[in-house]
Protein backbone atom coordinates (compact mmCIF):
# COMPACT_ATOMS: atom_id res chain seq x y z
CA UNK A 1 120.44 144.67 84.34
CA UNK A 2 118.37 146.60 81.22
CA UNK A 3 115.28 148.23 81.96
CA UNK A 4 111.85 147.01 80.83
CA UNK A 5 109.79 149.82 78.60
CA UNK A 6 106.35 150.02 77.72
CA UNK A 7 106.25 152.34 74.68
CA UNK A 8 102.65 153.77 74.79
CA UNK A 9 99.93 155.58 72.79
CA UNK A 10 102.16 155.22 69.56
CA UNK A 11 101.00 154.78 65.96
CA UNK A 12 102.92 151.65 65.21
CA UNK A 13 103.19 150.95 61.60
CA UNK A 14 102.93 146.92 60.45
CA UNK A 15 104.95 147.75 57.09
CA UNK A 16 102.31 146.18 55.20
CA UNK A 17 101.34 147.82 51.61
CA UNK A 18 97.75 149.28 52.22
CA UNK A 19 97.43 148.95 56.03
CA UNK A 20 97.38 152.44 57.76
CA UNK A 21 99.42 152.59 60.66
CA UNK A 22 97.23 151.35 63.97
CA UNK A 23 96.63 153.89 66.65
CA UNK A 24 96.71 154.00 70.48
CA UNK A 25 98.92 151.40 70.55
CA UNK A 26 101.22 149.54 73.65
CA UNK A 27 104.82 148.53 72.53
CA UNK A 28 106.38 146.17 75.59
CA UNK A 29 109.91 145.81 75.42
CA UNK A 30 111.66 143.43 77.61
CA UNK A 31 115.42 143.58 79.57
CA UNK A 32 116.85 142.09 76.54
CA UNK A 33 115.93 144.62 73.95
CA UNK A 34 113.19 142.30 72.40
CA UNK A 35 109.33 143.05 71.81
CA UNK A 36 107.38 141.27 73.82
CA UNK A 37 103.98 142.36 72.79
CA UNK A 38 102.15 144.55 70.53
CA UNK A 39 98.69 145.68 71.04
CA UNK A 40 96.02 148.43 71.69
CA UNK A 41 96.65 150.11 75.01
CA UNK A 42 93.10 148.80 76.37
CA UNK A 43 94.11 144.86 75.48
CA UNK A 44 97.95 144.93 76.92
CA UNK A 45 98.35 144.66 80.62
CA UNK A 46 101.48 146.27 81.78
CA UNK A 47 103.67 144.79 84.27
CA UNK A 48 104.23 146.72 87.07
CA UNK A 49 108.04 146.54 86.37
CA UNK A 50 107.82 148.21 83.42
CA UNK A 51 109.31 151.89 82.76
CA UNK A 52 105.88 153.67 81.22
CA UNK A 53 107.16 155.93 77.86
CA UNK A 54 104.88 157.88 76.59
CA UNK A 55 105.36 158.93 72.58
CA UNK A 56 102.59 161.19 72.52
CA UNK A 57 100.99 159.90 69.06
CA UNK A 58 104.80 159.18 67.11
CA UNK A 59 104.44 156.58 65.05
CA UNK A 60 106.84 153.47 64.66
CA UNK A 61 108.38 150.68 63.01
CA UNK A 62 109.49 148.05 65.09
CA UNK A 63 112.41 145.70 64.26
CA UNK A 64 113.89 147.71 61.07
CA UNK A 65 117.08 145.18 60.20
CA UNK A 66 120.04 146.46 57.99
CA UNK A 67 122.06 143.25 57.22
CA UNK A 68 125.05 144.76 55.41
CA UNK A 69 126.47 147.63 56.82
CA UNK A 70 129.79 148.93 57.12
CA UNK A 71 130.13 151.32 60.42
CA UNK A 72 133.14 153.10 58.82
CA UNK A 73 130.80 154.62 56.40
CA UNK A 74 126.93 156.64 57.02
CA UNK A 75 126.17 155.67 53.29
CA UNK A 76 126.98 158.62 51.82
CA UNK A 77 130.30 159.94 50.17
CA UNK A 78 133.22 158.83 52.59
CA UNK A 79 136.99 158.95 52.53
CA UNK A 80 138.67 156.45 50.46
CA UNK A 81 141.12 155.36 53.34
CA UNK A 82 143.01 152.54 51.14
CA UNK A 83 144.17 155.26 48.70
CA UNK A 84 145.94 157.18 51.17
CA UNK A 85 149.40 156.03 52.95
CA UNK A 86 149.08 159.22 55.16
CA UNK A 87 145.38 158.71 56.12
CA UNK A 88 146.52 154.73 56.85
CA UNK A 89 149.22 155.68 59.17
CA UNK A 90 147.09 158.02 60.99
CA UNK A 91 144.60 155.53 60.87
CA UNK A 92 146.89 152.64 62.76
CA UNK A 93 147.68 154.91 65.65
CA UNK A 94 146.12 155.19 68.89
CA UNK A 95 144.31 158.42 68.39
CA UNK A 96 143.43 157.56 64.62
CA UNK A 97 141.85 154.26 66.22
CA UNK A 98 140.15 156.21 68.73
CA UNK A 99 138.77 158.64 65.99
CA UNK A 100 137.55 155.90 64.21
CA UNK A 101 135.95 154.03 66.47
CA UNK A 102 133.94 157.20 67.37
CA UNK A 103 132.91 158.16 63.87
CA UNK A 104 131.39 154.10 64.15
CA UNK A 105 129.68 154.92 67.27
CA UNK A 106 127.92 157.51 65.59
CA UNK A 107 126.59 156.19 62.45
CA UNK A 108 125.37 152.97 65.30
CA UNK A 109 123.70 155.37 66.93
CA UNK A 110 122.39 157.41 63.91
CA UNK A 111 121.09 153.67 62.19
CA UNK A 112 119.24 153.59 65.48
CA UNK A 113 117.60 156.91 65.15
CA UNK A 114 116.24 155.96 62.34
CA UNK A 115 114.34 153.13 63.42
CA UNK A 116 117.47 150.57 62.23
CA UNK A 117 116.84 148.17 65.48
CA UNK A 118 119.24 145.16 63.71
CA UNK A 119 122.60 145.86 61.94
CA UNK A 120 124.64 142.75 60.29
CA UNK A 121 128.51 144.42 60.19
CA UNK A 122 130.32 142.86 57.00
CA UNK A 123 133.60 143.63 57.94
CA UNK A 124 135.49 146.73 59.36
CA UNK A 125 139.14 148.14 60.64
CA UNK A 126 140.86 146.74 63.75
CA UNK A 127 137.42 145.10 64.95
CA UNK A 128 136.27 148.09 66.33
CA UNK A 129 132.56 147.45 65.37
CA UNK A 130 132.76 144.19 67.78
CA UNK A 131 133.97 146.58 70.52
CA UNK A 132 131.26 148.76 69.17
CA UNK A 133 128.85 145.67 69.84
CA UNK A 134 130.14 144.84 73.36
CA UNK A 135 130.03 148.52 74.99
CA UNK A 136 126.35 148.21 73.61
CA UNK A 137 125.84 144.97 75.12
CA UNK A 138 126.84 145.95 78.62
CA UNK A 139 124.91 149.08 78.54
CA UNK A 140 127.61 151.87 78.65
CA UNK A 141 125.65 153.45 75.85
CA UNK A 142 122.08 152.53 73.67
CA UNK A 143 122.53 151.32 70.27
CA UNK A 144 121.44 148.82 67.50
CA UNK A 145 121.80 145.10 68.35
CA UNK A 146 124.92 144.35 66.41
């Protein structure tokens, strides 16, 4: 089972063009990775089974979606795999898969870090981002909802 979070005394930013970001703010997050409720920390009532985070005056973006994204590559400069028979048979072996699949874990994790909540995967080698998706989904390690 996930946790339950209450994200408190943030600055949470609406995104809106000439709205300042709102202080002193409650973010509730349920089990299922979803925002509940948003609201100053006087209005929101927090459930008792709630795990109380405090961000000490950070400010946030809730819900940041990326709908085309390919995990293979962080956005900048990458290896052109395609052009290289050597760097393709690497790539189809166990370790080469392995290697992979971790360089996809960390530009998941990195798009989270960033305040990237959402990411829509258009298409990558061997699957690996749905495996990516599933180890997420059943908690073995936080990451973007995939």
């Amino acid at each position: 089972m996930n946790k339950k979070y209450a994200f408190t005394n943030c600055n949470v930013i609406n995104g809106q063009i000439g709205i300042k970001p709102e202080s002193n703010m409650v973010i509730l997050v349920n089990d299922e990775g979803i925002i509940e409720e948003i609201g100053k920390m006087q209005d929101v009532k927090i459930p008792a089974d709630y795990e109380i985070i405090n961000i000490a005056n950070k400010h946030t973006l809730p819900g940041l979606i990326n709908a085309h994204v390919h995990l293979l590559s962080n956005g900048g400069r990458s290896l052109k795999i395609a052009e290289s028979r050597c760097m393709l048979r690497f790539i189809r072996t166990r370790v080469g898969k392995n290697l992979l699949k971790l360089y996809m874990k960390k530009f998941a994790i990195n798009a989270l870090h960033s305040g990237v909540t959402t990411l829509r995967c258009v298409g990558d080698l061997f699957y690996k981002d749905v495996e990516i998706r599933d180890e997420i989904d059943s908690n073995k390690y936080v990451g973007p909802k995939l």
